[in-house]
C-alpha atoms as a PDB file:
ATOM      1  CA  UNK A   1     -21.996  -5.297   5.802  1.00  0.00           C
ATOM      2  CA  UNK A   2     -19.066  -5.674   3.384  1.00  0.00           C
ATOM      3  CA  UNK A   3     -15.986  -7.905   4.034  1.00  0.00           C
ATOM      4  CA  UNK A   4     -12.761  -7.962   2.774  1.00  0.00           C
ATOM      5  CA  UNK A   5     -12.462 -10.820  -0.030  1.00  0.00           C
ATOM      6  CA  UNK A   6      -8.990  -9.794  -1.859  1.00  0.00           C
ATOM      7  CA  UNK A   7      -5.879  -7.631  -1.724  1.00  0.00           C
ATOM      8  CA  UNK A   8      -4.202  -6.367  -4.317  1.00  0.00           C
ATOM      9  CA  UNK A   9      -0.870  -2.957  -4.659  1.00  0.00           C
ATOM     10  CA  UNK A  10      -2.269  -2.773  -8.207  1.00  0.00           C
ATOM     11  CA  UNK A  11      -5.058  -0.262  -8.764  1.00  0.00           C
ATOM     12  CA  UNK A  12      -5.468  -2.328 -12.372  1.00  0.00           C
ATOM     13  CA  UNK A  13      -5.699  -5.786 -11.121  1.00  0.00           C
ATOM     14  CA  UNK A  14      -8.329  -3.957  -8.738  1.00  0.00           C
ATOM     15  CA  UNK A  15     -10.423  -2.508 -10.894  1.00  0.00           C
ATOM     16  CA  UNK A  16     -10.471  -5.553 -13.312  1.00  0.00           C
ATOM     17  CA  UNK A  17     -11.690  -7.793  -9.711  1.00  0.00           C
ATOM     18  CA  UNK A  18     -14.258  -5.759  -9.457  1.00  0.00           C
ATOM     19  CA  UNK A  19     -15.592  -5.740 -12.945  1.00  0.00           C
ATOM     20  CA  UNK A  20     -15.038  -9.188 -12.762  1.00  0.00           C
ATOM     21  CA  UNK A  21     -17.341  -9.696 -10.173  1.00  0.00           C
ATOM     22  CA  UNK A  22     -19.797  -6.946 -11.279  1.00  0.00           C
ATOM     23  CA  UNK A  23     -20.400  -8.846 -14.145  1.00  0.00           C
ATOM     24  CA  UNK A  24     -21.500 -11.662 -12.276  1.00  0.00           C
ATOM     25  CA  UNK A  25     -23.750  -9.956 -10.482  1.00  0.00           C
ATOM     26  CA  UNK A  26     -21.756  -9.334  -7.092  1.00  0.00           C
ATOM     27  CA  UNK A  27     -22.083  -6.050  -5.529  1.00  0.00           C
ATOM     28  CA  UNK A  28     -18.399  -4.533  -4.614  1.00  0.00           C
ATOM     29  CA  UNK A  29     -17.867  -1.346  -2.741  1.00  0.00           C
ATOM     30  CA  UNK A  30     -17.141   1.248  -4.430  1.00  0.00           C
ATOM     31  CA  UNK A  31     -13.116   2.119  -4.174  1.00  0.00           C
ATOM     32  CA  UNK A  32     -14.078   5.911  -3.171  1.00  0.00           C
ATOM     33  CA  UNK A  33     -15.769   5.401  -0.566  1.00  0.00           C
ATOM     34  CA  UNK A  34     -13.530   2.357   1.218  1.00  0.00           C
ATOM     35  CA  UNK A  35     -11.035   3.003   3.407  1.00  0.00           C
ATOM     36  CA  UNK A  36      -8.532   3.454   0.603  1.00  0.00           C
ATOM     37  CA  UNK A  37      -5.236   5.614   2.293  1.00  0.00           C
ATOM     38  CA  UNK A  38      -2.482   7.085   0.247  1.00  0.00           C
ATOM     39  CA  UNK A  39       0.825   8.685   1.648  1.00  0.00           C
ATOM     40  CA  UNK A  40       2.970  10.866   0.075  1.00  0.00           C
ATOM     41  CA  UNK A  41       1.678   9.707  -3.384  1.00  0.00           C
ATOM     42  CA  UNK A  42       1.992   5.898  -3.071  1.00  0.00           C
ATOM     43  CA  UNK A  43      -1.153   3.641  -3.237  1.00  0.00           C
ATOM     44  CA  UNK A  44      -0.136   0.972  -0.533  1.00  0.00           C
ATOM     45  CA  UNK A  45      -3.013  -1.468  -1.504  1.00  0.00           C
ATOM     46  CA  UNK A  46      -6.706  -1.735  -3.039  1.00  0.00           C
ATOM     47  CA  UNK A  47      -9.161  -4.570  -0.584  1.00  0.00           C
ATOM     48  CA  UNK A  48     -11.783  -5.642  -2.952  1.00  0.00           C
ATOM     49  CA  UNK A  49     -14.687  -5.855  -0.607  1.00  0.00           C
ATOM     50  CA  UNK A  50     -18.281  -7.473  -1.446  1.00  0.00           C
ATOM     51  CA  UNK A  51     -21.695  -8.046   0.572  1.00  0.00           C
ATOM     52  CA  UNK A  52     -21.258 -10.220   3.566  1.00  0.00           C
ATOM     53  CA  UNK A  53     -24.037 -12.582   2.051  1.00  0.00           C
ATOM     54  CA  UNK A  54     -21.840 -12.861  -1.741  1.00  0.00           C
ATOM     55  CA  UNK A  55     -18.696 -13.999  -0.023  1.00  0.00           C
ATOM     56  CA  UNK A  56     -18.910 -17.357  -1.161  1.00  0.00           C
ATOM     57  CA  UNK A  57     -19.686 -16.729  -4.503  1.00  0.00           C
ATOM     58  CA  UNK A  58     -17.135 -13.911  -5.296  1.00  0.00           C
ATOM     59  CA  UNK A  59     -14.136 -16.066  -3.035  1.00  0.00           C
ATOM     60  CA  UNK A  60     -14.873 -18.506  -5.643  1.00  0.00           C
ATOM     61  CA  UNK A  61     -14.691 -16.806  -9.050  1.00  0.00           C
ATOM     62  CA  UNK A  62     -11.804 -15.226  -7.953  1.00  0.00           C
ATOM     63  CA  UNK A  63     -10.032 -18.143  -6.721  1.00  0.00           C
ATOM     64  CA  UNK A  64     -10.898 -20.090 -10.524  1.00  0.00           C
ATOM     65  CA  UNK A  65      -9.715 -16.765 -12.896  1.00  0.00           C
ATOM     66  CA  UNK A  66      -5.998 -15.399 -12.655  1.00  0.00           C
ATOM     67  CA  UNK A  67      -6.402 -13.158  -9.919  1.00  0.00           C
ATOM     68  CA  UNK A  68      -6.577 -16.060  -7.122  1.00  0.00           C
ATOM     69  CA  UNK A  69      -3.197 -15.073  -5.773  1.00  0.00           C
ATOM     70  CA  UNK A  70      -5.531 -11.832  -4.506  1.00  0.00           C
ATOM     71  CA  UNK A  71      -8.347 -13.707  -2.446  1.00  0.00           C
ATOM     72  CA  UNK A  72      -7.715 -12.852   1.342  1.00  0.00           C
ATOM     73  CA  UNK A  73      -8.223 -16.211   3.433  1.00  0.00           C
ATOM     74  CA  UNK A  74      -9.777 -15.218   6.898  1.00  0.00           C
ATOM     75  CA  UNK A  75      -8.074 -16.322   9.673  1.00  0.00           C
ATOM     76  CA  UNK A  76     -10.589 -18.784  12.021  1.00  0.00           C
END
């Protein structure tokens, strides 16, 4: 199971998430195959998504590099 970590309208800031946390050893799902929608041409937004059990772990090197405006904060 994957869960939703960040949000971002920028496919760049995307992409350089998920090498971010690649790098670290987090597995992301692959942009292709998420539920990624675009209508009439416009991307409306990329969810960075990682394994249920790295959720911790990727939260948290997000929220200490310059993308932690992007990390998604579940609601309890």
């Amino acid at each position: 199971m994957f869960k939703r970590i960040a949000y971002s309208t920028d496919i760049g800031q995307y992409v350089l998430m998920s090498a971010l946390l690649r790098d670290n050893g987090i597995e992301v799902l692959d942009l292709m195959r998420a539920g990624h929608v675009s209508i009439a041409g416009v991307d409306h937004g990329f969810y960075v998504q990682v394994a249920a059990n790295q959720v911790v772990w990727a939260r948290r090197l997000l929220s200490d590099s310059e993308f932690r405006h992007c990390v998604v904060v579940e609601k309890k």
